[in-house]
Structures are given as C-alpha cells and as structure tokens.
N, C-alpha and C. Protein backbone atom coordinates (compact mmCIF):
# COMPACT_ATOMS: atom_id res chain seq x y z
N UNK A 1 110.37 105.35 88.02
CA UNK A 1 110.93 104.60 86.93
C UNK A 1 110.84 105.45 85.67
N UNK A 2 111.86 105.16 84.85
CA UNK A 2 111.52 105.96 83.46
C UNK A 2 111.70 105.11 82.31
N UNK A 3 110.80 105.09 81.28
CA UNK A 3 110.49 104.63 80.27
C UNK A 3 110.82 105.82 78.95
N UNK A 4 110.95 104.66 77.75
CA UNK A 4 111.99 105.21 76.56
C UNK A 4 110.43 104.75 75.74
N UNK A 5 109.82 105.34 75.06
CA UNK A 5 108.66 104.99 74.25
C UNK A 5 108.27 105.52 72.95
N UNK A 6 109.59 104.95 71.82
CA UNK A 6 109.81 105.86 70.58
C UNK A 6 108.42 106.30 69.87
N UNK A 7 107.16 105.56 69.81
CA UNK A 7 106.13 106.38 69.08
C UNK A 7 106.02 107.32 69.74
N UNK A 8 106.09 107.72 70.75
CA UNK A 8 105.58 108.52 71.45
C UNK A 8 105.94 110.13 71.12
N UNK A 9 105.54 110.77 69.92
CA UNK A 9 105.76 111.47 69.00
C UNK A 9 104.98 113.23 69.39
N UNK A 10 103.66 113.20 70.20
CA UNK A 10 103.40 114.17 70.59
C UNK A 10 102.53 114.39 71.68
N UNK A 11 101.74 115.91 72.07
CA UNK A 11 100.71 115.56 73.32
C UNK A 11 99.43 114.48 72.94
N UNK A 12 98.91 114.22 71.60
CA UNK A 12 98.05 113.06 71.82
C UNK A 12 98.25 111.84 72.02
N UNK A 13 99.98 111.51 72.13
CA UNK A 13 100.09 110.09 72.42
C UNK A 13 100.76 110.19 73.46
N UNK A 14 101.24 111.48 74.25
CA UNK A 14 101.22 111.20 75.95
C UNK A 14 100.35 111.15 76.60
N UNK A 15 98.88 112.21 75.87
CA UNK A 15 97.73 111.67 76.89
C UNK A 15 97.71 109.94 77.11
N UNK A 16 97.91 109.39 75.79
CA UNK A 16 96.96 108.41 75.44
C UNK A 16 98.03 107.25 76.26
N UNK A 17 99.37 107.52 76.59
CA UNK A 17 100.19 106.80 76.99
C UNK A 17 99.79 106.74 78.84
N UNK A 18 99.46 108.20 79.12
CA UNK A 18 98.82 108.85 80.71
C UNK A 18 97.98 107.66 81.02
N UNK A 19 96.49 107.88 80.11
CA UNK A 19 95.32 107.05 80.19
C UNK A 19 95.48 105.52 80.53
N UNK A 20 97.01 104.96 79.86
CA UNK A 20 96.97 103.42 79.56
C UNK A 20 97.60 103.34 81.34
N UNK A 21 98.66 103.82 81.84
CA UNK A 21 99.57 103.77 83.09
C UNK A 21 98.55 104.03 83.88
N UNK A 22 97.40 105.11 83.55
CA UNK A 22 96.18 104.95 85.08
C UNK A 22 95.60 103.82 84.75
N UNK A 23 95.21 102.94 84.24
CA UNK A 23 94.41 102.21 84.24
C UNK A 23 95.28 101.24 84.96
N UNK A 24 96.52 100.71 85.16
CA UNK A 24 96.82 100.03 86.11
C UNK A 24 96.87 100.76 87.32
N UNK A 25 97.10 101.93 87.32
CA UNK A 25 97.79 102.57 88.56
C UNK A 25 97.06 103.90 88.17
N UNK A 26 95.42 104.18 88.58
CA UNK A 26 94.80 105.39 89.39
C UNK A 26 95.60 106.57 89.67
N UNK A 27 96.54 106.02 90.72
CA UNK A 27 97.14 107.23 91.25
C UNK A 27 98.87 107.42 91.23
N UNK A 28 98.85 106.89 89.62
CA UNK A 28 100.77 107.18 89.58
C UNK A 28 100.25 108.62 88.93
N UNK A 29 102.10 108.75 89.19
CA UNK A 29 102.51 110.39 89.13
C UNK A 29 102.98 110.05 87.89
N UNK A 30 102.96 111.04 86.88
CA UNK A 30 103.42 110.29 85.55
C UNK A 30 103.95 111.76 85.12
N UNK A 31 104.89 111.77 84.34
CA UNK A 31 105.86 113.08 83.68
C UNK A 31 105.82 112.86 82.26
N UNK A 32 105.52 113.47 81.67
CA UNK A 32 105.63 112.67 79.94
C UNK A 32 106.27 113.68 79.09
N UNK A 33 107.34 113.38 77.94
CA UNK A 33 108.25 114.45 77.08
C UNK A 33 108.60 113.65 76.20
N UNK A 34 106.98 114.31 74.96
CA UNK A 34 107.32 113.96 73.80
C UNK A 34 108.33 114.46 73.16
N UNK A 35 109.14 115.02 73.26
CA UNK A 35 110.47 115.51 72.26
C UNK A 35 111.82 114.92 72.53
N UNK A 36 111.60 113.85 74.20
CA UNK A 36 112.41 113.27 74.07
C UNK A 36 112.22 111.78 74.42
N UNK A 37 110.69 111.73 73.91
CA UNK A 37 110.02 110.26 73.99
C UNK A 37 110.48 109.50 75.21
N UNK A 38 110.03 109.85 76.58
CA UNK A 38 110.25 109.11 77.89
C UNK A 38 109.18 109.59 78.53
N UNK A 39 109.22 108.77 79.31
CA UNK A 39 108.03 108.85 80.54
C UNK A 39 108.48 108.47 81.67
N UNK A 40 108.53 109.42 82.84
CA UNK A 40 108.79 109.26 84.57
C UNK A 40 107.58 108.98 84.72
N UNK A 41 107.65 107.73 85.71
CA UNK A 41 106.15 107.68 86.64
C UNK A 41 107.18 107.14 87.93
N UNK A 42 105.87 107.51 88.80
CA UNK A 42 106.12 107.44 90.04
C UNK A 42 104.85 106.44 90.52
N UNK A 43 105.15 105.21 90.79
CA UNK A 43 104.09 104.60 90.76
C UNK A 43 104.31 103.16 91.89
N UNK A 44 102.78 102.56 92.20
CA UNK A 44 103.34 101.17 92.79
C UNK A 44 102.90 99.98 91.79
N UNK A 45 102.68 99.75 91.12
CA UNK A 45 102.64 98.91 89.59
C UNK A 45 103.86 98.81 89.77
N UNK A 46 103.92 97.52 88.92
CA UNK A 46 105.47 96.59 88.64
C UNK A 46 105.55 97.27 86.97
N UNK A 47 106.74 97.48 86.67
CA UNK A 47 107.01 97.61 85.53
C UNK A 47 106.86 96.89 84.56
N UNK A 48 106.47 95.45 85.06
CA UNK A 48 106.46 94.59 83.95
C UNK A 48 104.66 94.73 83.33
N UNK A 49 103.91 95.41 84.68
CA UNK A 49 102.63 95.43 84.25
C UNK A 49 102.97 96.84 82.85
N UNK A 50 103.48 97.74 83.42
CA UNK A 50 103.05 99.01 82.42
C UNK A 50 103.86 98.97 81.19
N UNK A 51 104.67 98.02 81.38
CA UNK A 51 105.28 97.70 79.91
C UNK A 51 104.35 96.70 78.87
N UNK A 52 103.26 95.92 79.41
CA UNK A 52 102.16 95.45 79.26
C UNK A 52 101.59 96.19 78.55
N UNK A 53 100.56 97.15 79.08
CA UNK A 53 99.42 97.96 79.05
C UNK A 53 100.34 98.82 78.27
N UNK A 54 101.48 99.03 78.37
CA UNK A 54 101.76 100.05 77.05
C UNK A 54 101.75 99.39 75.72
N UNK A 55 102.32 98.18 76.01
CA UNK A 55 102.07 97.73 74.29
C UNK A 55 100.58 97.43 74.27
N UNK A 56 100.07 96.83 74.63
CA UNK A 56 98.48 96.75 74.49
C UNK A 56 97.98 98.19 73.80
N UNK A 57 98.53 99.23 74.30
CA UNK A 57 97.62 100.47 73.92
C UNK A 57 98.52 100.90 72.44
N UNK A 58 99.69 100.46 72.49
CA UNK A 58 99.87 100.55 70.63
C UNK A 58 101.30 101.59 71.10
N UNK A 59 101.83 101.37 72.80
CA UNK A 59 103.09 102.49 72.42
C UNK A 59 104.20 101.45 73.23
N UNK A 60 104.70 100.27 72.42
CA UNK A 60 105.56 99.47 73.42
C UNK A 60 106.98 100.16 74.01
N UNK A 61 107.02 100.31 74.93
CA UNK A 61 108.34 100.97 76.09
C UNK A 61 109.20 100.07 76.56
N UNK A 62 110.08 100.43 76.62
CA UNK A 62 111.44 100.32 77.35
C UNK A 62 111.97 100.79 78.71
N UNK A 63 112.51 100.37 79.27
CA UNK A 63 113.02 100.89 80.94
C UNK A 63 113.95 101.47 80.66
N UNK A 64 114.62 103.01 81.09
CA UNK A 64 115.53 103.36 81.17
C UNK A 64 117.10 103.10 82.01
C-alpha cells in the first residue's frame, strides 16, 4: 500500500513515521521518500489501523 503523508518533510520524520507502522506491524516492509512525502509498506495491518497510528504519532496520511 502507499501512503501520501505531507509533514513528512525529512529523515527524522520517516524514522519517526517507520517506528509508528512497526508498532502495529513488527515486521512490515516499509519504503519511505521524504522529498516526495509517501510511504510503501508492505504489510498485514489494515490500513485503517496505520492511518490511525499515523495520526496518533503527529503525521496524518492518506492512501494513494
């Protein structure tokens, strides 16, 4: 799935975006590009959870 996550401005808020998607999902595969603010994960989490846990962590996303 890929996500559109406009703060998402450099590498400290893809870690910090990384950190929030493991905490539902351990073992997603996650791709992150701050310059064009999206995120691929490869994951078994429902999207509706990591659209959750992303706003919770302060970076609310969008589905591509």
């Amino acid at each position: 799935m890929e996500l559109r996550i406009e703060s998402m401005t450099c590498g400290g808020c893809a870690q910090s975006v990384t950190k929030a998607i493991q905490s539902v999902d351990p073992d997603a595969r996650i791709e992150t590009n701050p310059a064009a603010r999206t995120v691929k994960v490869e994951t078994t989490a429902t999207s509706a959870a990591l659209l959750r846990v992303l706003e919770e962590a302060g970076y609310p996303a969008t589905t591509n």
